[in-house]
Each structure stands twice: as structure tokens, then as C-alpha cells.
PDB file of N, CA and C in Angstrom:
ATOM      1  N   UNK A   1     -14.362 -20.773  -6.279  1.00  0.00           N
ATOM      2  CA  UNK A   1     -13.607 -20.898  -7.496  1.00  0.00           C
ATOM      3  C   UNK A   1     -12.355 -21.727  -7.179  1.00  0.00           C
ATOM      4  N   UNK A   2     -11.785 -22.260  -7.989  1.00  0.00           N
ATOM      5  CA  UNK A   2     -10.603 -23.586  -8.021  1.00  0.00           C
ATOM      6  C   UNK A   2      -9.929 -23.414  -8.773  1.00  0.00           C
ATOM      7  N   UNK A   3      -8.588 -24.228  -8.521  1.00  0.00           N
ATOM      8  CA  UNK A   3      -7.601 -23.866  -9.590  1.00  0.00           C
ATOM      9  C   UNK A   3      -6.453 -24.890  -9.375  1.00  0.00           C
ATOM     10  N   UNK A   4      -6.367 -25.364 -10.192  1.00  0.00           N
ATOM     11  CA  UNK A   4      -5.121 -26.976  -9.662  1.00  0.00           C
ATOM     12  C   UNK A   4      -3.773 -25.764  -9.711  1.00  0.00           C
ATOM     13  N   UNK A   5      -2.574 -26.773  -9.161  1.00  0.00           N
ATOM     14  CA  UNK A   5      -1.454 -25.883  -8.362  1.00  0.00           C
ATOM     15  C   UNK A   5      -0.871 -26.991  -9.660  1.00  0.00           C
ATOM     16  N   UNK A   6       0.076 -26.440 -10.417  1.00  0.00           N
ATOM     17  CA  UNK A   6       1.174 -26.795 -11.618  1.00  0.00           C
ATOM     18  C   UNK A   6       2.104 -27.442 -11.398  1.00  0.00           C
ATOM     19  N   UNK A   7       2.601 -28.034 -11.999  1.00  0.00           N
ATOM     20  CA  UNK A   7       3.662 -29.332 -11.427  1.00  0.00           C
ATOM     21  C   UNK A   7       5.082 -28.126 -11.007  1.00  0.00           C
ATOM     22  N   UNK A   8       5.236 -27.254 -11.458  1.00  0.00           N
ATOM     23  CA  UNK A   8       6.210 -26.374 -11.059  1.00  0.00           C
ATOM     24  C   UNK A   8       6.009 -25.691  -9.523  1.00  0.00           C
ATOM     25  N   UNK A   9       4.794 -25.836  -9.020  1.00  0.00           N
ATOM     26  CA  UNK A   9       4.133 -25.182  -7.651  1.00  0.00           C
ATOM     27  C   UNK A   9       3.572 -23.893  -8.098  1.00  0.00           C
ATOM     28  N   UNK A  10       2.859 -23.444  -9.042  1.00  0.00           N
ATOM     29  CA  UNK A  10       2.297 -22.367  -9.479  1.00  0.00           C
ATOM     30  C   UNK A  10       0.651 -22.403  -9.169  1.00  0.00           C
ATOM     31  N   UNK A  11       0.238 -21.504  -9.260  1.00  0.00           N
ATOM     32  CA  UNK A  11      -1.183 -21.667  -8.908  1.00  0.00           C
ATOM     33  C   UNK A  11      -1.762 -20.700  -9.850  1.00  0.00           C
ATOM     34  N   UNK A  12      -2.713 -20.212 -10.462  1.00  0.00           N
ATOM     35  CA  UNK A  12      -3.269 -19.425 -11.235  1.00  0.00           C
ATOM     36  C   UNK A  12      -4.481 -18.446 -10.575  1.00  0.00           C
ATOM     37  N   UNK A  13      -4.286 -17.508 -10.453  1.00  0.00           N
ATOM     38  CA  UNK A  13      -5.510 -16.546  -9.848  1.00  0.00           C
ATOM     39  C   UNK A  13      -6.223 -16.279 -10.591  1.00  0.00           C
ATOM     40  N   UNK A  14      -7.618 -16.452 -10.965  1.00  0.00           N
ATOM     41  CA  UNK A  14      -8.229 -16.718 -11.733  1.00  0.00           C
ATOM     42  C   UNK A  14      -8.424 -14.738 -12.446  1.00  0.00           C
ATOM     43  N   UNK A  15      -8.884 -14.784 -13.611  1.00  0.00           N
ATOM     44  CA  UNK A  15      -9.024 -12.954 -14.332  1.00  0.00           C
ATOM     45  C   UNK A  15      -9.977 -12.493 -13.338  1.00  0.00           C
ATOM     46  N   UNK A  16     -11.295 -12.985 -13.314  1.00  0.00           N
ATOM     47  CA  UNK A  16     -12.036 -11.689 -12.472  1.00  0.00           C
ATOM     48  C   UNK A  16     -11.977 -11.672 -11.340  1.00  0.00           C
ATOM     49  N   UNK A  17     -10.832 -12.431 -10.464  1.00  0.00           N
ATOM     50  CA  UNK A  17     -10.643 -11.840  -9.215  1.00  0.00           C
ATOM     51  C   UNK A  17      -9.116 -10.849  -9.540  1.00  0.00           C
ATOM     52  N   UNK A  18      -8.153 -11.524 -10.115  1.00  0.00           N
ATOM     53  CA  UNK A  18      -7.048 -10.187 -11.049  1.00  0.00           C
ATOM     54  C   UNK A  18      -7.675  -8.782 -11.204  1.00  0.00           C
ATOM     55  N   UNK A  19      -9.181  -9.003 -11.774  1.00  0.00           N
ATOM     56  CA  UNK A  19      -9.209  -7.619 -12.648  1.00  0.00           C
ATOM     57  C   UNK A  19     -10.087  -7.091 -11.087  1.00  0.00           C
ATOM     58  N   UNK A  20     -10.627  -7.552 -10.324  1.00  0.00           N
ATOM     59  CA  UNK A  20     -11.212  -7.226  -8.996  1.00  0.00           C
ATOM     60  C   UNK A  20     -10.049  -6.390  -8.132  1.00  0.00           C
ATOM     61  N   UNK A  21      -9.022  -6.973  -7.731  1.00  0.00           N
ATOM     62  CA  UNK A  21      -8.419  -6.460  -7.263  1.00  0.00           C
ATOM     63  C   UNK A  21      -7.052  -6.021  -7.815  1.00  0.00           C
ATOM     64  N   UNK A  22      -7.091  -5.564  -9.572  1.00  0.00           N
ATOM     65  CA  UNK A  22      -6.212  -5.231 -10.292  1.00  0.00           C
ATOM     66  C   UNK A  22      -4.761  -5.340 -10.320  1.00  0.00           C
ATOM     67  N   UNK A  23      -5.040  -6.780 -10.274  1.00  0.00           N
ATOM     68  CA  UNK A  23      -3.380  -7.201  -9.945  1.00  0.00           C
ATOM     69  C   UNK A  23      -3.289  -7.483 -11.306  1.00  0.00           C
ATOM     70  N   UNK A  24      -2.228  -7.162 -11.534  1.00  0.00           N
ATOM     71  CA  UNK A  24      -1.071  -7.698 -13.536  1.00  0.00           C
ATOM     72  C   UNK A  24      -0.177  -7.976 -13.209  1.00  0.00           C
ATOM     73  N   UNK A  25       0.524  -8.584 -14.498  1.00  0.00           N
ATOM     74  CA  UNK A  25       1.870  -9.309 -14.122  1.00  0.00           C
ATOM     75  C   UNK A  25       2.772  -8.297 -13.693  1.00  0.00           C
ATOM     76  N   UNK A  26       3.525  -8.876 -13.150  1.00  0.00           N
ATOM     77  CA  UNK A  26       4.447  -8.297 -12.116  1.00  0.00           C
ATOM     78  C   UNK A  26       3.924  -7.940 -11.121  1.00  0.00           C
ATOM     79  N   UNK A  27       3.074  -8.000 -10.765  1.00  0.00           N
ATOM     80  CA  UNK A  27       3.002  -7.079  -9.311  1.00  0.00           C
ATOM     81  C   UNK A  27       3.292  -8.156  -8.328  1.00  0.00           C
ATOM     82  N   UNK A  28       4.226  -7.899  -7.309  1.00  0.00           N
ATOM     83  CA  UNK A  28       3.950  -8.743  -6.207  1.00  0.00           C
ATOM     84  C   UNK A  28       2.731  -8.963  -5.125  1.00  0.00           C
ATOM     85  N   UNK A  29       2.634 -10.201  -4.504  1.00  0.00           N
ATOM     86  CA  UNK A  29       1.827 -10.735  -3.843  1.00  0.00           C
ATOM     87  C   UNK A  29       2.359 -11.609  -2.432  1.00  0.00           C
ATOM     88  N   UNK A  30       2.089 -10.997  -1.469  1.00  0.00           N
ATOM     89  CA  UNK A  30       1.978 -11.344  -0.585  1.00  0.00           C
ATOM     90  C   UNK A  30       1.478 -13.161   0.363  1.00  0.00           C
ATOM     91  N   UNK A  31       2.419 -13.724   0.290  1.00  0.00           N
ATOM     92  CA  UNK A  31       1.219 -15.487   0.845  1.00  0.00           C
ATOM     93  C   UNK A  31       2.017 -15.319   2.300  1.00  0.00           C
ATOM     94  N   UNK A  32       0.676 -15.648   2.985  1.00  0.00           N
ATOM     95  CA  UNK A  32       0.337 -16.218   4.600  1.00  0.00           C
ATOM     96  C   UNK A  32      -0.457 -17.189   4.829  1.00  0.00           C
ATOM     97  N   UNK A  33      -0.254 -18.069   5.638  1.00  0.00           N
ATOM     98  CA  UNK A  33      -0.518 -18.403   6.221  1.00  0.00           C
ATOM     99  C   UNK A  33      -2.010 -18.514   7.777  1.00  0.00           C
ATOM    100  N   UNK A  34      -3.338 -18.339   7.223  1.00  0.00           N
ATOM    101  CA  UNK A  34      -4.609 -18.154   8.161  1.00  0.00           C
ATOM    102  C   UNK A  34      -5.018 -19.699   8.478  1.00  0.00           C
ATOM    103  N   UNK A  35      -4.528 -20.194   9.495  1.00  0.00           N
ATOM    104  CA  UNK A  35      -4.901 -21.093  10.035  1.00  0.00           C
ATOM    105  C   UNK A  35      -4.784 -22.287   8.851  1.00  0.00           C
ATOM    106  N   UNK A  36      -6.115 -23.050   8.390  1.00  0.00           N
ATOM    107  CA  UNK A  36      -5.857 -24.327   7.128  1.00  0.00           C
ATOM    108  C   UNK A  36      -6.027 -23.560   5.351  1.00  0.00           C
ATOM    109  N   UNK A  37      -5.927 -21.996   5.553  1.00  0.00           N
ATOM    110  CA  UNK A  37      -5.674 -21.437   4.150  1.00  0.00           C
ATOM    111  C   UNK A  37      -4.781 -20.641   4.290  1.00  0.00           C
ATOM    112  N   UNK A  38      -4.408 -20.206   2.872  1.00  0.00           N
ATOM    113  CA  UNK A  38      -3.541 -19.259   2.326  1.00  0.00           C
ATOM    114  C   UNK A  38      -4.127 -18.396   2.002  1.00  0.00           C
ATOM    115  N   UNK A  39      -3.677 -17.232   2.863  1.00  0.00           N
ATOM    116  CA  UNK A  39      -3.570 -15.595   1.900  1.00  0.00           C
ATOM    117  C   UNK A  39      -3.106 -15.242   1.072  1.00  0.00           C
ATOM    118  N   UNK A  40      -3.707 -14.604   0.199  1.00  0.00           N
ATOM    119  CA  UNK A  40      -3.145 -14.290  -0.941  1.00  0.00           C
ATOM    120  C   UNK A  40      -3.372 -12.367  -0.783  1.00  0.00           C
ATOM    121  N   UNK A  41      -2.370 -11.995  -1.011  1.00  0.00           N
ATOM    122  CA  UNK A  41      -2.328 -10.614  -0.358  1.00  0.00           C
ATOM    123  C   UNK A  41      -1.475  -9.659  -1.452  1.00  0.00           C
ATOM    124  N   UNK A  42      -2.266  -8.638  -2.377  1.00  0.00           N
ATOM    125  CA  UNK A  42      -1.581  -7.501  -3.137  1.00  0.00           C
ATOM    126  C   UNK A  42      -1.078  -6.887  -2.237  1.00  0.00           C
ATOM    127  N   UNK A  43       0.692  -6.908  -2.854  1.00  0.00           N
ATOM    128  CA  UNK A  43       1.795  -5.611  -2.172  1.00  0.00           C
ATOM    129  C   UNK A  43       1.641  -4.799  -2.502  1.00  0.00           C
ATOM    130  N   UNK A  44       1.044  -3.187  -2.011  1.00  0.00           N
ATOM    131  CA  UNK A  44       0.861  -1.838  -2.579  1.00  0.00           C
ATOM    132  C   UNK A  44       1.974  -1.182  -2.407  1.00  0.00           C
ATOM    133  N   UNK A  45       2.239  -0.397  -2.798  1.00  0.00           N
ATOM    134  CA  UNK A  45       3.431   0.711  -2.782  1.00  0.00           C
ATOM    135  C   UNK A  45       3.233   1.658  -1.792  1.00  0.00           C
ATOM    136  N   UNK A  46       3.742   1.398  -1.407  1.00  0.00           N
ATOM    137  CA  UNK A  46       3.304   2.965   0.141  1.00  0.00           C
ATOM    138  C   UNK A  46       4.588   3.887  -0.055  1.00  0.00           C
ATOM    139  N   UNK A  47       3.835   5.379  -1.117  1.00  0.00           N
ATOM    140  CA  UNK A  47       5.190   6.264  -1.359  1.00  0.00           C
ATOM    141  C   UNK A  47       4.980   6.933  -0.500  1.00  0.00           C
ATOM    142  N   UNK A  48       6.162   7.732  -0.286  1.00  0.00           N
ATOM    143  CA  UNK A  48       6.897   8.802   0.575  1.00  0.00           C
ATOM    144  C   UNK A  48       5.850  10.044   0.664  1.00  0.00           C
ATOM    145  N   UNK A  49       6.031  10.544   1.999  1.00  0.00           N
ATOM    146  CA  UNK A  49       4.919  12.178   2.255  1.00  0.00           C
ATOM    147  C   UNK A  49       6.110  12.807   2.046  1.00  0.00           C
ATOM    148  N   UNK A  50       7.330  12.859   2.251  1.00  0.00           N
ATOM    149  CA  UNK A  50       8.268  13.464   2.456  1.00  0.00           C
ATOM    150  C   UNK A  50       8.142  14.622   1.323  1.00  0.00           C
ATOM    151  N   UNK A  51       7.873  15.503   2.047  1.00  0.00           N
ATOM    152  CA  UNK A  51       8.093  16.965   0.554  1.00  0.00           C
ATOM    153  C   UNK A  51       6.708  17.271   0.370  1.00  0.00           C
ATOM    154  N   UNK A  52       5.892  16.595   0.592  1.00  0.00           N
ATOM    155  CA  UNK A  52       4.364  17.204  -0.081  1.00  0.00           C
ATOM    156  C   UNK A  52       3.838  17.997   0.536  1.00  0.00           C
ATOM    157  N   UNK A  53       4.827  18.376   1.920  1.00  0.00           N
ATOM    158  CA  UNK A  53       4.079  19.961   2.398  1.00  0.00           C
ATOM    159  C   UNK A  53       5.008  21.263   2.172  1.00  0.00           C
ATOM    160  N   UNK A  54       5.855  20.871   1.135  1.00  0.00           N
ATOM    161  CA  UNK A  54       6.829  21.842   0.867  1.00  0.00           C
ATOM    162  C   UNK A  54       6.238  22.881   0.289  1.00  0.00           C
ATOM    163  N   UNK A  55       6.139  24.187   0.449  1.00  0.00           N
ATOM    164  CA  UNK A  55       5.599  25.268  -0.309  1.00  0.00           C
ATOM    165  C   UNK A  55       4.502  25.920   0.135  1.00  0.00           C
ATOM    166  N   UNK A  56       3.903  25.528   1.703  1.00  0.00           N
ATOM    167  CA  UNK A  56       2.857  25.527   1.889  1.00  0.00           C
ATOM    168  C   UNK A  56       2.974  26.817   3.002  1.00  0.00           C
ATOM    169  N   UNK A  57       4.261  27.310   3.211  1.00  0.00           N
ATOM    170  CA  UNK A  57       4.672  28.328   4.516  1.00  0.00           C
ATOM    171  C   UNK A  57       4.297  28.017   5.750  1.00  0.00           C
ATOM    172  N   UNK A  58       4.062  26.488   5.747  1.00  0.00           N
ATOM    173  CA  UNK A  58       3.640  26.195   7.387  1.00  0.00           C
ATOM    174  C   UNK A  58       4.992  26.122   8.441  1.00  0.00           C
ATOM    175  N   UNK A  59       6.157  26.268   8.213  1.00  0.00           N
ATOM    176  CA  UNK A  59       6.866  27.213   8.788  1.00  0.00           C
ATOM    177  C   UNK A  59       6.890  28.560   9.538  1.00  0.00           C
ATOM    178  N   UNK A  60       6.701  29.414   8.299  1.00  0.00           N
ATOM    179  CA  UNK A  60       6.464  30.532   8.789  1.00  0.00           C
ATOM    180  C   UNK A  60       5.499  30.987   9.963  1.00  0.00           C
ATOM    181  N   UNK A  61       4.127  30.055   9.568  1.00  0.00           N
ATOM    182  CA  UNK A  61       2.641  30.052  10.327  1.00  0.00           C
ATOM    183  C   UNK A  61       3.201  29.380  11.448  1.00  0.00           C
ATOM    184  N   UNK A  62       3.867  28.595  11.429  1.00  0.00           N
ATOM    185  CA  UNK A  62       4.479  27.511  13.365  1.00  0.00           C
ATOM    186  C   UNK A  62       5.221  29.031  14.114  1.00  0.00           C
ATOM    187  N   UNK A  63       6.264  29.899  13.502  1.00  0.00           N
ATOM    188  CA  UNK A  63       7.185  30.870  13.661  1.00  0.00           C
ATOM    189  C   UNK A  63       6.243  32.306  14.263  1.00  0.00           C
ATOM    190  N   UNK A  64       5.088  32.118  13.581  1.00  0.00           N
ATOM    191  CA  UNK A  64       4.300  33.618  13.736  1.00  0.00           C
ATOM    192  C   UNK A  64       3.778  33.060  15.185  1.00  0.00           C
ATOM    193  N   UNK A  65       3.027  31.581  15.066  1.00  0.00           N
ATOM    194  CA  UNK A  65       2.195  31.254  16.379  1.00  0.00           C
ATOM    195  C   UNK A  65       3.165  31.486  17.585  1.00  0.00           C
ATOM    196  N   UNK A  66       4.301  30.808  17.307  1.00  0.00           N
ATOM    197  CA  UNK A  66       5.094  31.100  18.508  1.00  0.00           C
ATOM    198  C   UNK A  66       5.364  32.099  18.890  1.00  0.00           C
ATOM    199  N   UNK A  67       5.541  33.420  18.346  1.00  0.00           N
ATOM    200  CA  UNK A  67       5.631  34.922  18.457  1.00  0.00           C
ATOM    201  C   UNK A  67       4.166  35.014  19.237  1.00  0.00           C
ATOM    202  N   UNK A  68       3.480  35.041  18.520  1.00  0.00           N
ATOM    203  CA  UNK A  68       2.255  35.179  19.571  1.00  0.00           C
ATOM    204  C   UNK A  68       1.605  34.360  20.662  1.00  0.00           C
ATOM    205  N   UNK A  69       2.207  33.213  21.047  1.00  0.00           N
ATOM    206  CA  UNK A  69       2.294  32.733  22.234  1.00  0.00           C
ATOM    207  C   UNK A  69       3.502  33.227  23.397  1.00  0.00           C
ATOM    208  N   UNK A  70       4.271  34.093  22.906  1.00  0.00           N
ATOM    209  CA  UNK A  70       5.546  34.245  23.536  1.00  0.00           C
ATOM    210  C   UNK A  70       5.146  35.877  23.981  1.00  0.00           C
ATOM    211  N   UNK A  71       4.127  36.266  23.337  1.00  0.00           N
ATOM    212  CA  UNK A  71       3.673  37.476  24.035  1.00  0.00           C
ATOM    213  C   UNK A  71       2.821  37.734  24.762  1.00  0.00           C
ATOM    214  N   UNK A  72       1.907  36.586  24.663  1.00  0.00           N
ATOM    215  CA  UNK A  72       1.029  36.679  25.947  1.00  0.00           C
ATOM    216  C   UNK A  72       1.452  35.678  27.478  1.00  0.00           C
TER     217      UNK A  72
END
């Protein structure tokens, strides 16, 4: 698939590779450099674990094991 580059330096990603790898406007994109092409690379969001084991008493369970490693 082809796509002329715009007198502004724009290039157009064509819809069914967009809707393939569900990129919409705004999302950023990633370009590199592979030898004589360009990557074209979706930026994903990589959120935070921080907190998602909150509530789970694996505290307590680390606190009990150690009690019972500390007695034998």
C-alpha cells in the first residue's frame, strides 16, 4: 500500500491499517528508523501497578510466613 508524503511532510496511514491497529486521531506514534525504512510505531500507555495489590492482606500473609519461618 502507498501513500504520497504532503507538501507540508505529512504522510497519511491509510483506514484499514488505522482501524488494524486502532490508532485515531490523537494518538501518538512512534517513527524509527530500520535500516532503508521507517517505523511507524503506536505509543501505548503503560499505566501504573502501583495500588492494585492494595486490599489483598498480602502483608499480613508475608508477616504470618515469617512467624513461621522464625519458629522452625
Amino acid at each position: 500500500m502507498t501513500s504520497k508524503v504532503r507538501p507540508n511532510g505529512q504522510v497519511v496511514i491509510p483506514k484499514i491499517m488505522r482501524d488494524e491497529f486502532r490508532i485515531s486521531p490523537g494518538d501518538e506514534v512512534d517513527l524509527a528508523l530500520d535500516g532503508a525504512a521507517v517505523r511507524v510505531e503506536l505509543v501505548r500507555e503503560t499505566t501504573s501497578l502501583r495500588g492494585s495489590l492494595a486490599g489483598r492482606g498480602l502483608v499480613s500473609a508475608l508477616k504470618a510466613d515469617h512467624r513461621t519461618e522464625r519458629k522452625r
